[in-house]
N, C-alpha and C. Protein backbone atom coordinates (compact mmCIF):
# COMPACT_ATOMS: atom_id res chain seq x y z
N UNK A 1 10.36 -14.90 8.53
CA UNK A 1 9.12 -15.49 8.10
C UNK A 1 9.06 -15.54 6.57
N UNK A 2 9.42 -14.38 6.01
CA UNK A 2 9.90 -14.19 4.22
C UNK A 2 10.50 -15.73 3.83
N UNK A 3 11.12 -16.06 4.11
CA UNK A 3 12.25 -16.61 4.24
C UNK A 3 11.98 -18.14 4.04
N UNK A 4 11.28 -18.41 5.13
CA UNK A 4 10.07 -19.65 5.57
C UNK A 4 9.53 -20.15 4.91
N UNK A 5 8.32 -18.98 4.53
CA UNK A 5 7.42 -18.95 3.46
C UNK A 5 7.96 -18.82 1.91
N UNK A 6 8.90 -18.48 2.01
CA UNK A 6 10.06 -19.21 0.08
C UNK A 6 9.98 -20.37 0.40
N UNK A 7 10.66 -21.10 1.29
CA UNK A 7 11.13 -22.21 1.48
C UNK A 7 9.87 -23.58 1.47
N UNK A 8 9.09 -22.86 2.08
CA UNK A 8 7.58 -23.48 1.94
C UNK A 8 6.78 -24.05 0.43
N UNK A 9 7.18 -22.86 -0.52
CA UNK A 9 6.73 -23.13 -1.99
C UNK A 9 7.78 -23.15 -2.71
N UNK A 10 8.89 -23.40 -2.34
CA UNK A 10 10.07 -23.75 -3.32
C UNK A 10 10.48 -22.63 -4.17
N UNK A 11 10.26 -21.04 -3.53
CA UNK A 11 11.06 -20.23 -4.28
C UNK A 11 11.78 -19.70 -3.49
N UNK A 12 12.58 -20.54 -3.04
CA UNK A 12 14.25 -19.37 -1.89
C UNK A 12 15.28 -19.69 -2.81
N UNK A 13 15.08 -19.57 -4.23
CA UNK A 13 16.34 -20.00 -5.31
C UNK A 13 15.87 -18.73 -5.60
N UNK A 14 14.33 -18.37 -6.02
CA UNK A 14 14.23 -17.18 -6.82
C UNK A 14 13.96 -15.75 -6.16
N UNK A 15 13.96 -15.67 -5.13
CA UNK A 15 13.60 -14.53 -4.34
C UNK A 15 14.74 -14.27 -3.19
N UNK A 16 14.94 -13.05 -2.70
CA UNK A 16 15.89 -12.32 -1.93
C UNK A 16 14.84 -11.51 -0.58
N UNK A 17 15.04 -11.77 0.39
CA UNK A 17 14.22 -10.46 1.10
C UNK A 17 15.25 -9.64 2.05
N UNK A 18 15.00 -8.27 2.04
CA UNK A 18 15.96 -7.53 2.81
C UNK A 18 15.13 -6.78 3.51
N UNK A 19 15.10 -6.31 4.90
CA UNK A 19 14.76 -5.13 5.91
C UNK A 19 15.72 -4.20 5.70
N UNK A 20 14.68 -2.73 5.66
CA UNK A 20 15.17 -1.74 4.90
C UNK A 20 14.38 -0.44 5.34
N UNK A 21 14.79 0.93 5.38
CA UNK A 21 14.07 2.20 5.70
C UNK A 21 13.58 1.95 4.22
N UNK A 22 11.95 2.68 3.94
CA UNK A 22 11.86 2.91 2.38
C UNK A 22 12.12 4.11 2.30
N UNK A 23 12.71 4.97 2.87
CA UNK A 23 13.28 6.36 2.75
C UNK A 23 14.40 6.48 2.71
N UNK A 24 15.43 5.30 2.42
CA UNK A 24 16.55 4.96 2.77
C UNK A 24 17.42 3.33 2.31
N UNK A 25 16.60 3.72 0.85
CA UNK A 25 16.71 1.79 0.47
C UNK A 25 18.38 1.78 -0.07
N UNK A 26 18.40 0.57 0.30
CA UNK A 26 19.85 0.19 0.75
C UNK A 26 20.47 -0.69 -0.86
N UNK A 27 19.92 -0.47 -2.05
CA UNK A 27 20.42 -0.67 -3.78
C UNK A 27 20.95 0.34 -3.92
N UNK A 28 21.73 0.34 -4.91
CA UNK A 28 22.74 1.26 -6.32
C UNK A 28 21.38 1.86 -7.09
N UNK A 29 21.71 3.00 -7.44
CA UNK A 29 20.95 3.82 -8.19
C UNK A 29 20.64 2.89 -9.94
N UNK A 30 19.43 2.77 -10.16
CA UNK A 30 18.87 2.21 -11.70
C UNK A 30 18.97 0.84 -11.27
N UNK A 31 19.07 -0.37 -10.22
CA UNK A 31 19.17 -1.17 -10.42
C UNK A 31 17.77 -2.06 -10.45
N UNK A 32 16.77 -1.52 -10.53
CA UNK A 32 15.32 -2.85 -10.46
C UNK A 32 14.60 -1.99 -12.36
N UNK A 33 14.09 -2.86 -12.66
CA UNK A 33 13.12 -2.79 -13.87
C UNK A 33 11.54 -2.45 -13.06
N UNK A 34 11.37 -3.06 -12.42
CA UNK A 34 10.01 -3.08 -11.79
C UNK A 34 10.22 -2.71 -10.49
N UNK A 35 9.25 -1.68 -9.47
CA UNK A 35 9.38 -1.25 -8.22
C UNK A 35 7.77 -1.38 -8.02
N UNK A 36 7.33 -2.75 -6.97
CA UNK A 36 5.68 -2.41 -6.13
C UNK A 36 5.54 -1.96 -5.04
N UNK A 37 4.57 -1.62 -4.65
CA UNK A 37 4.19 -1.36 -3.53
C UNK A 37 3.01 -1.90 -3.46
N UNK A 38 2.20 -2.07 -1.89
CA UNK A 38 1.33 -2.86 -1.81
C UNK A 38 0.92 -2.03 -0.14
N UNK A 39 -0.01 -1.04 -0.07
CA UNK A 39 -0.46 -0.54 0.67
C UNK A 39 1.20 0.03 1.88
N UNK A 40 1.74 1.04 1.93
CA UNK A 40 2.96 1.45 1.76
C UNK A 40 3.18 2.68 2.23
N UNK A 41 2.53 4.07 1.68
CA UNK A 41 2.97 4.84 1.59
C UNK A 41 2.04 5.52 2.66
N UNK A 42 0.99 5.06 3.04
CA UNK A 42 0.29 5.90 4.19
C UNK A 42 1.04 5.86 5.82
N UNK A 43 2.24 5.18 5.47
CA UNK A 43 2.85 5.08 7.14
C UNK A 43 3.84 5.54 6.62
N UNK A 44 4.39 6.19 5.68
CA UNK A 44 5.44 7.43 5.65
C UNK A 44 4.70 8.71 5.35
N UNK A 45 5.50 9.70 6.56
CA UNK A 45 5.65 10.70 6.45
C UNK A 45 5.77 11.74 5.29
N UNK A 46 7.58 11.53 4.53
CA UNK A 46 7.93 12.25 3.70
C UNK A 46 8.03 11.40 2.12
N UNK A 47 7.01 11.74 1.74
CA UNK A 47 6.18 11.29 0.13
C UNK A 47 7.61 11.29 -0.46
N UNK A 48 8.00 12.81 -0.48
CA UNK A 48 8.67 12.98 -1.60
C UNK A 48 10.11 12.18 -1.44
N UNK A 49 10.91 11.68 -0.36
CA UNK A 49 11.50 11.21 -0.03
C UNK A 49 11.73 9.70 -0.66
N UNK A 50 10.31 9.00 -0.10
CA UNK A 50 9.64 8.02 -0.51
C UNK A 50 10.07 7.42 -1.70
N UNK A 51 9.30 8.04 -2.56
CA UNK A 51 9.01 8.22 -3.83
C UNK A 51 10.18 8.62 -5.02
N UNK A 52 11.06 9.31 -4.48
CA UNK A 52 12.53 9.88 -4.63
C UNK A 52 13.12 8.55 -4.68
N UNK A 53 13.41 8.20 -3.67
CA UNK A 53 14.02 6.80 -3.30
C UNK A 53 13.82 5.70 -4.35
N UNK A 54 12.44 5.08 -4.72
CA UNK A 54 12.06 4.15 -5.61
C UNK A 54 12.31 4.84 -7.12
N UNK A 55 12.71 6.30 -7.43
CA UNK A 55 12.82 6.71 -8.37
C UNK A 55 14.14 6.65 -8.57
N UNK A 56 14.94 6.74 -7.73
CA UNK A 56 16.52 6.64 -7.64
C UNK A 56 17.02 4.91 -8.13
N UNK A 57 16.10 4.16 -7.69
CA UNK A 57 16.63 3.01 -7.82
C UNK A 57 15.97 1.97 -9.10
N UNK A 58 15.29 2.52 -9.78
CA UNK A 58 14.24 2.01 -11.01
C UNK A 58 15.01 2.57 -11.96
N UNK A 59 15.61 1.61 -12.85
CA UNK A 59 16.18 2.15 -13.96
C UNK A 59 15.29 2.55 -15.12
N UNK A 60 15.84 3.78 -15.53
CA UNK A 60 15.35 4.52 -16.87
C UNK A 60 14.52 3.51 -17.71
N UNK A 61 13.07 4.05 -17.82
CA UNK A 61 12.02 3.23 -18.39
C UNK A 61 11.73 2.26 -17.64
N UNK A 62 11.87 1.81 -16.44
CA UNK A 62 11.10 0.99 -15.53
C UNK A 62 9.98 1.47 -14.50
N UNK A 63 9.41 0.76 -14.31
CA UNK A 63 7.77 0.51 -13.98
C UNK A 63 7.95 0.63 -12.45
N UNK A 64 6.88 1.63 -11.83
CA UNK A 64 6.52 1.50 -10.67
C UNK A 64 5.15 1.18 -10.56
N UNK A 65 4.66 0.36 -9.71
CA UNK A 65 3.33 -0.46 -9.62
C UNK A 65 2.86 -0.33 -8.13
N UNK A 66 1.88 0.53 -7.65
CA UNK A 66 1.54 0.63 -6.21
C UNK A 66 -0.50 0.51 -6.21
N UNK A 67 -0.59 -0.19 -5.35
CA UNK A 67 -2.21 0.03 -5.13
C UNK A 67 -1.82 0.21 -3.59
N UNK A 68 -2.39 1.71 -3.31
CA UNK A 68 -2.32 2.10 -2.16
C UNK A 68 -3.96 2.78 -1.83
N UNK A 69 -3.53 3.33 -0.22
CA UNK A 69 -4.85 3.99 -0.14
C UNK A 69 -4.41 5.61 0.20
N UNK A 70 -5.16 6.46 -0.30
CA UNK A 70 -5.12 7.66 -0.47
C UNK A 70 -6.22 8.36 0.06
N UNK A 71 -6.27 10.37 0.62
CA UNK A 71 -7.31 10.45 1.31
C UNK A 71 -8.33 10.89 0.22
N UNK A 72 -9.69 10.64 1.13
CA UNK A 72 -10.64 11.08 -0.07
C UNK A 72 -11.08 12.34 0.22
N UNK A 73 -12.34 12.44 -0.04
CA UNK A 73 -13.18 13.83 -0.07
C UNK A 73 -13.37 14.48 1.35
N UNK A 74 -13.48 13.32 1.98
CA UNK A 74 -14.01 13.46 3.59
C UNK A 74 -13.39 13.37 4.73
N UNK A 75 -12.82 14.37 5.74
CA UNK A 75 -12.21 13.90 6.20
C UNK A 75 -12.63 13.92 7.81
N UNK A 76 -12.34 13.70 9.02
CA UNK A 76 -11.12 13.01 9.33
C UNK A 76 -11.74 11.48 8.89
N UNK A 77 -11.06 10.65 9.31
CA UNK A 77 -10.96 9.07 9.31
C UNK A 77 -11.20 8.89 10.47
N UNK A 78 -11.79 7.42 10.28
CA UNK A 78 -12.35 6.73 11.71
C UNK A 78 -11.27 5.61 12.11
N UNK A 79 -11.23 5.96 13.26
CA UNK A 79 -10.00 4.96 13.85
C UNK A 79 -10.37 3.93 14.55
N UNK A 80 -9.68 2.58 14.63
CA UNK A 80 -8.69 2.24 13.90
C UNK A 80 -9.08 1.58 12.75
N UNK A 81 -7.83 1.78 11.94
CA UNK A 81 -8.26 1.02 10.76
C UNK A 81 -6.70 0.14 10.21
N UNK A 82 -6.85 -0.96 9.63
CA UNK A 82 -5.82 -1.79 9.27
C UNK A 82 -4.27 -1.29 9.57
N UNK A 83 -4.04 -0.35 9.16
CA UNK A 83 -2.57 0.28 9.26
C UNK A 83 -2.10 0.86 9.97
N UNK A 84 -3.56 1.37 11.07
CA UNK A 84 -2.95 2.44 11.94
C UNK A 84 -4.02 2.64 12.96
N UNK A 85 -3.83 2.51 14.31
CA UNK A 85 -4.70 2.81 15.56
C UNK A 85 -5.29 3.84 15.81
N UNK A 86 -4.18 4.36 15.09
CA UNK A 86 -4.91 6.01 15.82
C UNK A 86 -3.96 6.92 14.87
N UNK A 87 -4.55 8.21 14.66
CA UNK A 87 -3.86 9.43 13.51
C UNK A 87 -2.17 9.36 13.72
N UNK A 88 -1.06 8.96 15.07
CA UNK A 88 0.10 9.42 15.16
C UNK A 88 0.84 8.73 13.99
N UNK A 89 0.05 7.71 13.05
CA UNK A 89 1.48 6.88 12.56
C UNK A 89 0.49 6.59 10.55
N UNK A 90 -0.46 7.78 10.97
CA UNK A 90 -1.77 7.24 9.57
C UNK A 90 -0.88 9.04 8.78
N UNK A 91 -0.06 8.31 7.34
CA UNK A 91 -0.18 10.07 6.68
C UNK A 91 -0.46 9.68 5.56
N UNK A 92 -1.68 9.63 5.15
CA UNK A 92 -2.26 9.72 3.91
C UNK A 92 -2.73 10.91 3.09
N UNK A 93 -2.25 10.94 2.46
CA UNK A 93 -1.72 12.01 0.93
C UNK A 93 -2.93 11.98 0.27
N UNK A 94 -3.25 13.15 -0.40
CA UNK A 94 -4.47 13.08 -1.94
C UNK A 94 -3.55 12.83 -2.65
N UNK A 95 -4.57 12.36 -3.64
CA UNK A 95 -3.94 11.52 -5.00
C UNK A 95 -3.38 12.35 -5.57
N UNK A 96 -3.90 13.94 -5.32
CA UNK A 96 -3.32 14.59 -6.76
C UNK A 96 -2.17 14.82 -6.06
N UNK A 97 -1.92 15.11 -4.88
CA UNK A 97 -0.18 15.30 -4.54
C UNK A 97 0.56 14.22 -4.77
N UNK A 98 0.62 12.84 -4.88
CA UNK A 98 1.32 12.19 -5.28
C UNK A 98 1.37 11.78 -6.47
N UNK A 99 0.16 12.39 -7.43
CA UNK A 99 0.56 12.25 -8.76
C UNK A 99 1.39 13.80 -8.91
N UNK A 100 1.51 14.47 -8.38
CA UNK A 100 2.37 16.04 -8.43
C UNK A 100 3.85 15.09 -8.32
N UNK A 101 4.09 14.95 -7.11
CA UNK A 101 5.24 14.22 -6.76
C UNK A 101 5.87 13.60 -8.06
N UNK A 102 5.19 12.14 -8.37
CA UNK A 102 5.80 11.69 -9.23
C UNK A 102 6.21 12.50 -10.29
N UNK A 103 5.15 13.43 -11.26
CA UNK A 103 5.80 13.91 -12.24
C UNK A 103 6.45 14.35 -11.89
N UNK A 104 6.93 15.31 -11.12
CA UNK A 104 8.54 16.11 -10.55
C UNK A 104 9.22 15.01 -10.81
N UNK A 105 9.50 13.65 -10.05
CA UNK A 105 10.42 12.90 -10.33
C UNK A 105 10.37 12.24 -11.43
N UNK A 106 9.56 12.72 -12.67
CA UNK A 106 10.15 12.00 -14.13
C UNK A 106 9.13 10.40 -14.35
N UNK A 107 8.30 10.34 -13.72
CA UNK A 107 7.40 9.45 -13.62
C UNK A 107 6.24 10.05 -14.68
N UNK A 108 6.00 8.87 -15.70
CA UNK A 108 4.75 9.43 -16.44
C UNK A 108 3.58 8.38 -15.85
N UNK A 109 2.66 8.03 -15.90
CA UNK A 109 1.14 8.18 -15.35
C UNK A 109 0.79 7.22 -16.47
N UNK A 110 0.66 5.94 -16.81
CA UNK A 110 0.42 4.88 -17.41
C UNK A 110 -0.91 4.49 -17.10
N UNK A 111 -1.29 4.06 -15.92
CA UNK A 111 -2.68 3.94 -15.59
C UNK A 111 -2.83 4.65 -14.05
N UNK A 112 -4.51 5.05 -14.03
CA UNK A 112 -4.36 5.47 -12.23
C UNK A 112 -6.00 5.04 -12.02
N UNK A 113 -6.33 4.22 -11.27
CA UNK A 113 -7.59 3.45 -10.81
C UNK A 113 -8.25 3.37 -9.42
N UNK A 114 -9.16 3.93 -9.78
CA UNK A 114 -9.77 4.25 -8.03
C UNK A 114 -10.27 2.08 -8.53
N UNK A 115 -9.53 1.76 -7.37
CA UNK A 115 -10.34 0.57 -6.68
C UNK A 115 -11.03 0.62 -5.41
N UNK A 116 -11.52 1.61 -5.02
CA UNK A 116 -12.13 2.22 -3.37
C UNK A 116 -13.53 0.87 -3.65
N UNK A 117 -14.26 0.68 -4.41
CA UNK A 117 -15.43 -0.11 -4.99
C UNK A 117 -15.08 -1.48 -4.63
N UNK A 118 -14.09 -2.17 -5.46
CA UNK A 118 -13.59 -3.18 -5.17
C UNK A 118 -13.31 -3.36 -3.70
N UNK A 119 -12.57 -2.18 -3.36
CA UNK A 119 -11.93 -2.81 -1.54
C UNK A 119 -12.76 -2.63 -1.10
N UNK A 120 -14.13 -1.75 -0.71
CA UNK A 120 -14.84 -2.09 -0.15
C UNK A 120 -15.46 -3.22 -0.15
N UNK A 121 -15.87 -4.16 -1.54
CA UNK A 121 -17.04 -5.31 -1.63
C UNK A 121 -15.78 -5.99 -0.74
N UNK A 122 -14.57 -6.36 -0.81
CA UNK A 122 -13.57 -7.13 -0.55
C UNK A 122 -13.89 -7.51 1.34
N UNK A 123 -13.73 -6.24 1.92
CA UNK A 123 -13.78 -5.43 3.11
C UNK A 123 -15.06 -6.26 4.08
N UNK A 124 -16.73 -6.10 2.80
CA UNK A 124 -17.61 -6.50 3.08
C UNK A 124 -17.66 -8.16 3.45
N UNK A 125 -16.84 -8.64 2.05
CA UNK A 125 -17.07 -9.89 2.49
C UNK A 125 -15.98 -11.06 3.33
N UNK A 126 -15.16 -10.36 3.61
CA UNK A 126 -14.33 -10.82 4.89
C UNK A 126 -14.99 -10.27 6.56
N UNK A 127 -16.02 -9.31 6.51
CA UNK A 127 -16.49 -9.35 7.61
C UNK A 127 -17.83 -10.43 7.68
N UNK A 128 -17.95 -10.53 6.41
CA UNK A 128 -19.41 -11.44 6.42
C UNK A 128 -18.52 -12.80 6.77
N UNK A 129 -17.87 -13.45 6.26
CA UNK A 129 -17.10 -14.70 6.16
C UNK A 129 -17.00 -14.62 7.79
N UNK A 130 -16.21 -13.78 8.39
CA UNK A 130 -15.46 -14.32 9.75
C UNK A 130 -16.85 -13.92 11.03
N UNK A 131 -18.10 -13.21 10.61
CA UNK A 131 -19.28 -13.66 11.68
C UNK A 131 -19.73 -14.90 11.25
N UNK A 132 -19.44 -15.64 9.89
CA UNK A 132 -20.05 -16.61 9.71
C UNK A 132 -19.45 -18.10 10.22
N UNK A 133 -18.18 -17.75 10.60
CA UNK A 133 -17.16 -19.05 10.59
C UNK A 133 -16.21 -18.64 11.47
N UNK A 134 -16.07 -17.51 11.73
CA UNK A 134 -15.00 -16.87 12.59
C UNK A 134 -13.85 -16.92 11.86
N UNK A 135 -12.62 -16.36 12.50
CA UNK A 135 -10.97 -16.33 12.05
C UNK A 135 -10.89 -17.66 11.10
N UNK A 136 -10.10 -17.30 10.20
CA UNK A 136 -9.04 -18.76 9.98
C UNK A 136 -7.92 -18.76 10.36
N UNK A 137 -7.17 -20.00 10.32
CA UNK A 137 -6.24 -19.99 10.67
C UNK A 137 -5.16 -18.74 10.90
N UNK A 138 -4.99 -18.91 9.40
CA UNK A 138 -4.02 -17.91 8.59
C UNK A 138 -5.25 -17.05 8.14
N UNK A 139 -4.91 -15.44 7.92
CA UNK A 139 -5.44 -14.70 7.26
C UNK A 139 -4.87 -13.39 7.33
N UNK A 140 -5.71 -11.79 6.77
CA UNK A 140 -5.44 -10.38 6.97
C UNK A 140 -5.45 -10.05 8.59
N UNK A 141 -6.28 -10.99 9.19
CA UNK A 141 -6.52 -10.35 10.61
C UNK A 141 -5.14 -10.29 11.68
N UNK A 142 -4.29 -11.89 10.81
CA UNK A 142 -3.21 -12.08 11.69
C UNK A 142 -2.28 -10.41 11.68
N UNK A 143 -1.85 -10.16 10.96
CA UNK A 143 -1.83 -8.86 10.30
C UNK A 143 -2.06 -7.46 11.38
N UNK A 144 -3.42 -7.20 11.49
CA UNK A 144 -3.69 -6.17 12.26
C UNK A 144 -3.86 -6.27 13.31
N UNK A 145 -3.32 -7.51 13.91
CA UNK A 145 -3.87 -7.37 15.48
C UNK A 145 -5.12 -8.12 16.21
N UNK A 146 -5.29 -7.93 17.51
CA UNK A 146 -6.40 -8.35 18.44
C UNK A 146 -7.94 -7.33 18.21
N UNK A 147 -7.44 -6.56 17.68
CA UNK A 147 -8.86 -4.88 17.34
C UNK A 147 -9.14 -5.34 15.76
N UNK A 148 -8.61 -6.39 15.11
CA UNK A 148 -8.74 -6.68 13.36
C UNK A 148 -10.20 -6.19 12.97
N UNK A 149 -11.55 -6.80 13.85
CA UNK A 149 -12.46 -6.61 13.52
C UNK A 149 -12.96 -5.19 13.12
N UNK A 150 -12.71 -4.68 14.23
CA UNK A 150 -12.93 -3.41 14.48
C UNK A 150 -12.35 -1.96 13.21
N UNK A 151 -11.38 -2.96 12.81
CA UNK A 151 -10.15 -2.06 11.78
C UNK A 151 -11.30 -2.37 10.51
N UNK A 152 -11.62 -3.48 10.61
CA UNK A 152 -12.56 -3.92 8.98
C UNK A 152 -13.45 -3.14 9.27
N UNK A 153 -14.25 -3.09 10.30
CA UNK A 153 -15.66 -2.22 10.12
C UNK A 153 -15.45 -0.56 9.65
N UNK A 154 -14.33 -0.21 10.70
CA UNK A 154 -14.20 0.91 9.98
C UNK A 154 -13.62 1.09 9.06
N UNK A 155 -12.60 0.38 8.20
CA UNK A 155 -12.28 0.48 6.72
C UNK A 155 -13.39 0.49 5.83
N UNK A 156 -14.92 -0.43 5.95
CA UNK A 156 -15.68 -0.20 5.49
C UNK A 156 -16.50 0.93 5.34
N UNK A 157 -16.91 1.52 6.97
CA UNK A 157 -17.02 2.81 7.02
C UNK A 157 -16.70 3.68 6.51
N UNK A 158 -15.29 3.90 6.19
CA UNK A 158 -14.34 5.24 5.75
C UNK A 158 -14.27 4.98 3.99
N UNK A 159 -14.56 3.62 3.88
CA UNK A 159 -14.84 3.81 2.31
C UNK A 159 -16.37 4.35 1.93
N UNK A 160 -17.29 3.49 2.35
CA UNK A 160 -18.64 4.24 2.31
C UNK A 160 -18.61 5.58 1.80
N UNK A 161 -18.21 6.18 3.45
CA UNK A 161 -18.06 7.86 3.28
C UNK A 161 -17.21 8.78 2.62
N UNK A 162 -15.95 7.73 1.90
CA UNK A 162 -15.28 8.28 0.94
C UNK A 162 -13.89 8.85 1.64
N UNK A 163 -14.32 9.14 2.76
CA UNK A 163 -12.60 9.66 3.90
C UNK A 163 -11.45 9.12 3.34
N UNK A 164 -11.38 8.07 2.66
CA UNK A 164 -10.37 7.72 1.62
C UNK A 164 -10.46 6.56 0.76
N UNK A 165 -9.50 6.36 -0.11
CA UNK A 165 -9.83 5.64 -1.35
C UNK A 165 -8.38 5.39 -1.80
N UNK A 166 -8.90 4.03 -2.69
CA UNK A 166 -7.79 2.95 -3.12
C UNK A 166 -7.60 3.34 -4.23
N UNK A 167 -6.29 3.37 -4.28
CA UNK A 167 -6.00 3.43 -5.97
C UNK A 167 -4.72 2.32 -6.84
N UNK A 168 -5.01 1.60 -7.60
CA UNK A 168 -3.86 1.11 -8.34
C UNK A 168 -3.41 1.79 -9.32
N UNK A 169 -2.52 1.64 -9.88
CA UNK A 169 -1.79 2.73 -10.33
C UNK A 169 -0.34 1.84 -11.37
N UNK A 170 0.67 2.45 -12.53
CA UNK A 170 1.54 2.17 -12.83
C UNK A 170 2.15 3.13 -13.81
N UNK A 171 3.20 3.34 -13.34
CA UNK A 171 4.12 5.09 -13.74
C UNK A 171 4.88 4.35 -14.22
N UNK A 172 5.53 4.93 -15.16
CA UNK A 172 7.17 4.70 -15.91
C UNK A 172 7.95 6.07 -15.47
N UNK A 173 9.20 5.52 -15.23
CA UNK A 173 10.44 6.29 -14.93
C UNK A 173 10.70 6.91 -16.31
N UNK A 174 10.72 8.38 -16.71
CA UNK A 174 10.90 8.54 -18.05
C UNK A 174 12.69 8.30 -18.29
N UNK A 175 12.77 8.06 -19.74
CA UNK A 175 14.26 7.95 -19.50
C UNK A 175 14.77 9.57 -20.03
């Protein structure tokens, strides 16, 4: 579908996609300048692994860039929500352990941004949009499934109450 969708906007000259463990990425050590993530790290297990991995492969003075979600104050979480049905496959980390993590691995702390505010209004107004008009075609819902709705309400929920929170973020690999 990666693949498709290059081919669709005319970048399969400039882009590569590979299937890959992220505990287990399949590059030479230092080879990317830039490493993102994009909601990621709450369906692995072992952080440090993780995180190890994208540190192994970001060359000296390159940028890691993740807006993920992290747990908050409150816990448990209400299920389901976008990423995960139910607790067997949800491991979301506090922030401060994965800002622990990184510095161990030589990562300095450039910016770190609760967007929990933002994803919620976001959250809000994709549930307002789809009682108003229903699905589109294409969208996030294709994504989570036949329960999508259900995942938004309680993502909204669990931000409300704070059970967890978004953060963007961008570390440098020290050299």
């Amino acid at each position: 579908m990666a693949n498709a969708l290059a081919e669709l906007t005319g970048l399969e000259e400039e882009v590569e996609f590979r299937q890959a463990s992220a505990i287990d990425l399949p590059f030479e050590n230092n080879t990317f300048d830039t490493v993102w993530t994009e909601h990621v790290q709450m369906n692995i297990a072992d952080k440090r692994t993780f995180y190890g991995e994208i540190a192994r492969v970001i060359k000296p003075g390159g940028q890691l860039l993740f807006h993920d979600i992290f747990k908050g104050k409150n816990e448990p979480i209400h299920y389901p929500v976008p990423w995960a049905d139910n607790e067997s496959i949800n491991f979301l980390a506090a922030p401060e352990e994965i800002r622990e993590i990184l510095a161990e691995l030589g990562f300095s702390i450039q910016t770190w941004e609760d967007k929990s505010r933002a994803s919620l209004e976001w959250f809000v107004q994709v549930v307002e949009k789809l009682k108003e008009k229903g699905p589109p075609p294409l969208g996030f819902h294709l994504l989570t499934g036949d329960n999508a709705k259900e995942k938004f309400k309680n993502q909204i929920r669990n931000l409300k109450e704070n059970r967890f929170v978004v953060v963007q973020a961008v570390a440098t690999l020290r050299e």
